[in-house]
Protein backbone atom coordinates (compact mmCIF):
# COMPACT_ATOMS: atom_id res chain seq x y z
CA UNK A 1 -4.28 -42.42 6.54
CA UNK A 2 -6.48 -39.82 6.08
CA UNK A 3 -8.97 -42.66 4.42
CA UNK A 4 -8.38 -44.48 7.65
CA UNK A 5 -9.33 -41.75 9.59
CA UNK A 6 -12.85 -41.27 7.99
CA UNK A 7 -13.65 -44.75 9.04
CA UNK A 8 -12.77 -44.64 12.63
CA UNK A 9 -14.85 -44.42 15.11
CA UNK A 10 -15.01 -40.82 16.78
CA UNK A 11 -13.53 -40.07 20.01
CA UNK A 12 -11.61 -43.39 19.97
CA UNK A 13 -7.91 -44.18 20.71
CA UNK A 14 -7.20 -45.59 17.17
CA UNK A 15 -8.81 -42.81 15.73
CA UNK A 16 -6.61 -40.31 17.54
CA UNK A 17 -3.29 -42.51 16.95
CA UNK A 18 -4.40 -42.48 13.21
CA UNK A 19 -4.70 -38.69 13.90
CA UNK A 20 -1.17 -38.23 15.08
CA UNK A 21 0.21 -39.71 12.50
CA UNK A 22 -0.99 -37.37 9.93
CA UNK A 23 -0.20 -34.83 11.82
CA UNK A 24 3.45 -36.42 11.60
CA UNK A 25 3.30 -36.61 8.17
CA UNK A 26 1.90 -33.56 7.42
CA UNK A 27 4.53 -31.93 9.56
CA UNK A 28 7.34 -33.96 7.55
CA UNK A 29 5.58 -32.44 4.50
CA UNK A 30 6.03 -28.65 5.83
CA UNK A 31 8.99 -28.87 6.85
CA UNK A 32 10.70 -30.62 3.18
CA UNK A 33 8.90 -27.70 1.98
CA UNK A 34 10.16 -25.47 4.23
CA UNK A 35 13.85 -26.57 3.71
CA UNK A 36 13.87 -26.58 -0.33
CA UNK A 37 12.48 -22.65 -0.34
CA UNK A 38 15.17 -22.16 1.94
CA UNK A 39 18.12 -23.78 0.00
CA UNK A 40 16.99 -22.46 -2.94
CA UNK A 41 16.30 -18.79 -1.36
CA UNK A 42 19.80 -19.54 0.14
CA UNK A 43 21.34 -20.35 -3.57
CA UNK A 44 19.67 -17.27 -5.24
CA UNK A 45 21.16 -14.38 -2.36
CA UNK A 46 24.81 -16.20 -2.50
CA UNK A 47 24.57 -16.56 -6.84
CA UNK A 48 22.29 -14.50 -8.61
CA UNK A 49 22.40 -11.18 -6.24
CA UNK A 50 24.42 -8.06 -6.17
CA UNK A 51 24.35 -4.54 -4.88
CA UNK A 52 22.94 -1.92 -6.45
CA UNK A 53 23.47 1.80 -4.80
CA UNK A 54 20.46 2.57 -3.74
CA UNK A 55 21.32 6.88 -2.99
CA UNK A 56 18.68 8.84 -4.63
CA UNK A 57 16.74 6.54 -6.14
CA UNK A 58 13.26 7.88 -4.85
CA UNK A 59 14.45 11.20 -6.15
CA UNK A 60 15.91 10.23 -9.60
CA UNK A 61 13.40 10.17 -13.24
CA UNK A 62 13.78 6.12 -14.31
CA UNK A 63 13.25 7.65 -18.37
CA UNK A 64 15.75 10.95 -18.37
CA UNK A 65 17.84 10.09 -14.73
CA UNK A 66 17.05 13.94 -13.86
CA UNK A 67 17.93 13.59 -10.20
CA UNK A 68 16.01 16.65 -7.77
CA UNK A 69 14.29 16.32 -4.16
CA UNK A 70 11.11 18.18 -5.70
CA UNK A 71 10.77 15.32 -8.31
CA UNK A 72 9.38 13.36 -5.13
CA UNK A 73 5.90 15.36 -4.14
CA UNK A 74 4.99 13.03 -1.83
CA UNK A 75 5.26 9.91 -0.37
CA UNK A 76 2.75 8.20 -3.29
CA UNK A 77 3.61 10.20 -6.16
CA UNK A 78 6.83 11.01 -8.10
CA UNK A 79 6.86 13.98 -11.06
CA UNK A 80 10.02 14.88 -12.87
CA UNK A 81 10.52 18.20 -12.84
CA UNK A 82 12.34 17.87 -16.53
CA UNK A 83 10.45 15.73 -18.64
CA UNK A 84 7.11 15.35 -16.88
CA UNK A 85 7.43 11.75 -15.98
CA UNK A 86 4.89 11.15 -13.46
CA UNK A 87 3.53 7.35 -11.38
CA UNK A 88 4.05 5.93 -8.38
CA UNK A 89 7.23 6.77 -6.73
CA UNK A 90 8.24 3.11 -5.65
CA UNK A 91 7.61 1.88 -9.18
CA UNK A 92 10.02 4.61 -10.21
CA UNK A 93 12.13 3.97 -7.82
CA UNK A 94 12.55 0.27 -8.70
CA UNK A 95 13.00 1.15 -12.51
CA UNK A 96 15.93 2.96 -11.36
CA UNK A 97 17.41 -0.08 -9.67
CA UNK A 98 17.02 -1.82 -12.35
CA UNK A 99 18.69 0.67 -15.30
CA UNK A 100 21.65 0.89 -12.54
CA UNK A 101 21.75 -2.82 -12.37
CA UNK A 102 21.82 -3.32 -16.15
CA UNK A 103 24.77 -0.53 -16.16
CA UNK A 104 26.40 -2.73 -13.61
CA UNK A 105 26.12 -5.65 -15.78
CA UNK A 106 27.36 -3.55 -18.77
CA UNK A 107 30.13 -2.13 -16.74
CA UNK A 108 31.82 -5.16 -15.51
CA UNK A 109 29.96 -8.09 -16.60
CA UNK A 110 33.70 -9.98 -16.49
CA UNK A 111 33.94 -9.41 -12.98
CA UNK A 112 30.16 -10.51 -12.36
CA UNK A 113 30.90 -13.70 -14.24
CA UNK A 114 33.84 -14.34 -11.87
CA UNK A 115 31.41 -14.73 -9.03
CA UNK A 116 29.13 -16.92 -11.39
CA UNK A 117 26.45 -13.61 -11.10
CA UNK A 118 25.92 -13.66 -14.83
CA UNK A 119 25.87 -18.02 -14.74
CA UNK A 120 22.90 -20.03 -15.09
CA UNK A 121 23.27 -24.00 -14.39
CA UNK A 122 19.33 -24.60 -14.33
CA UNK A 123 17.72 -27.64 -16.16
CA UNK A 124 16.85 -27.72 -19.67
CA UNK A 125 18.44 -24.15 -20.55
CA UNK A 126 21.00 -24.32 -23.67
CA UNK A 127 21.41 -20.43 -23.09
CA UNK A 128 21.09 -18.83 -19.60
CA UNK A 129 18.63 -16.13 -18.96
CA UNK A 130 21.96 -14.03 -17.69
CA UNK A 131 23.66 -14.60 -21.13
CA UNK A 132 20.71 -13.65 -22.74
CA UNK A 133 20.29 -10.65 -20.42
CA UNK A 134 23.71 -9.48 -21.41
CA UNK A 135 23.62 -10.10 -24.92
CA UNK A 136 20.72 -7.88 -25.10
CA UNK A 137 21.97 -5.14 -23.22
CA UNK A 138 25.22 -5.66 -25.12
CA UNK A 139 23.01 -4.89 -28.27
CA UNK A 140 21.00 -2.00 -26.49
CA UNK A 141 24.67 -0.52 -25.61
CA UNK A 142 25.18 -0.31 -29.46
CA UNK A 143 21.95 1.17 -29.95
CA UNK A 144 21.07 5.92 -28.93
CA UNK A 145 20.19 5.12 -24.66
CA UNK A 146 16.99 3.36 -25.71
CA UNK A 147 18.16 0.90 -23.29
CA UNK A 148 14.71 1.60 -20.98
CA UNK A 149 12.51 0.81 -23.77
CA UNK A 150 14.09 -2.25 -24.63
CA UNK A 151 14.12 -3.71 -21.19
CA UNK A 152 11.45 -2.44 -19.73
């Protein structure tokens, strides 16, 4: 269409019909788009996604779990008053989530699977990125609380 288009004569009613159309198409394009990130959005949230407590997290260390409203100076920066730790408070804050998601996982990993959480039915995958999320943090459980290194 587009090829059409090139060869039409400007300002003419052909030319502008040949414009609507792909403007049709192109809207037919966005919106198949539009719909799969949607579905597959929609698929993650009601799957692959569960809560995590987020209380304290800006305040809490993501390497010792020293919890304290000083460890936050500011709105930028977090320090731990215990071991030093020091970066960007959001980063910290998000390593957080994540060791209390992993102790989810550890903690009742039966009742994740339940929900089909911890279940993986993508294409091509003999072993799920859950399973193998869970067997190594099954390992790292075995293992001294080296558990941030590992994952990290």
């Amino acid at each position: 269409m587009q090829k059409r288009l090139s060869k039409q004569v400007k300002g003419s009613k052909r030319r502008n019909r040949t414009k609507h159309k792909i403007s049709k198409t192109q809207k037919k394009i966005r919106n198949t788009r539009t719909d799969f990130c949607h579905k597959s959005s929609r698929t993650i949230v009601d799957k692959a996604l569960f809560k995590v407590a987020p209380n304290y997290t800006s305040q809490e260390c993501a390497d010792c779990g020293h919890t304290q409203p000083e460890n936050r100076k500011s709105q930028e920066i977090f320090s731990c008053l215990r071991c030093g730790n020091t970066g960007n408070a959001d980063e910290n804050a998000a390593k957080v989530i994540k060791n209390r998601a992993i102790d989810l996982i550890l903690d009742s990993g039966t009742e994740l699977s339940k929900r089909g959480v911890l279940l993986d039915s993508g294409r091509g995958a003999h072993m799920s990125r859950s399973q193998d999320l869970v067997s190594s943090c099954a390992r790292a459980k075995k293992r001294p609380k080296r558990r941030k290194k590992l994952l990290a």
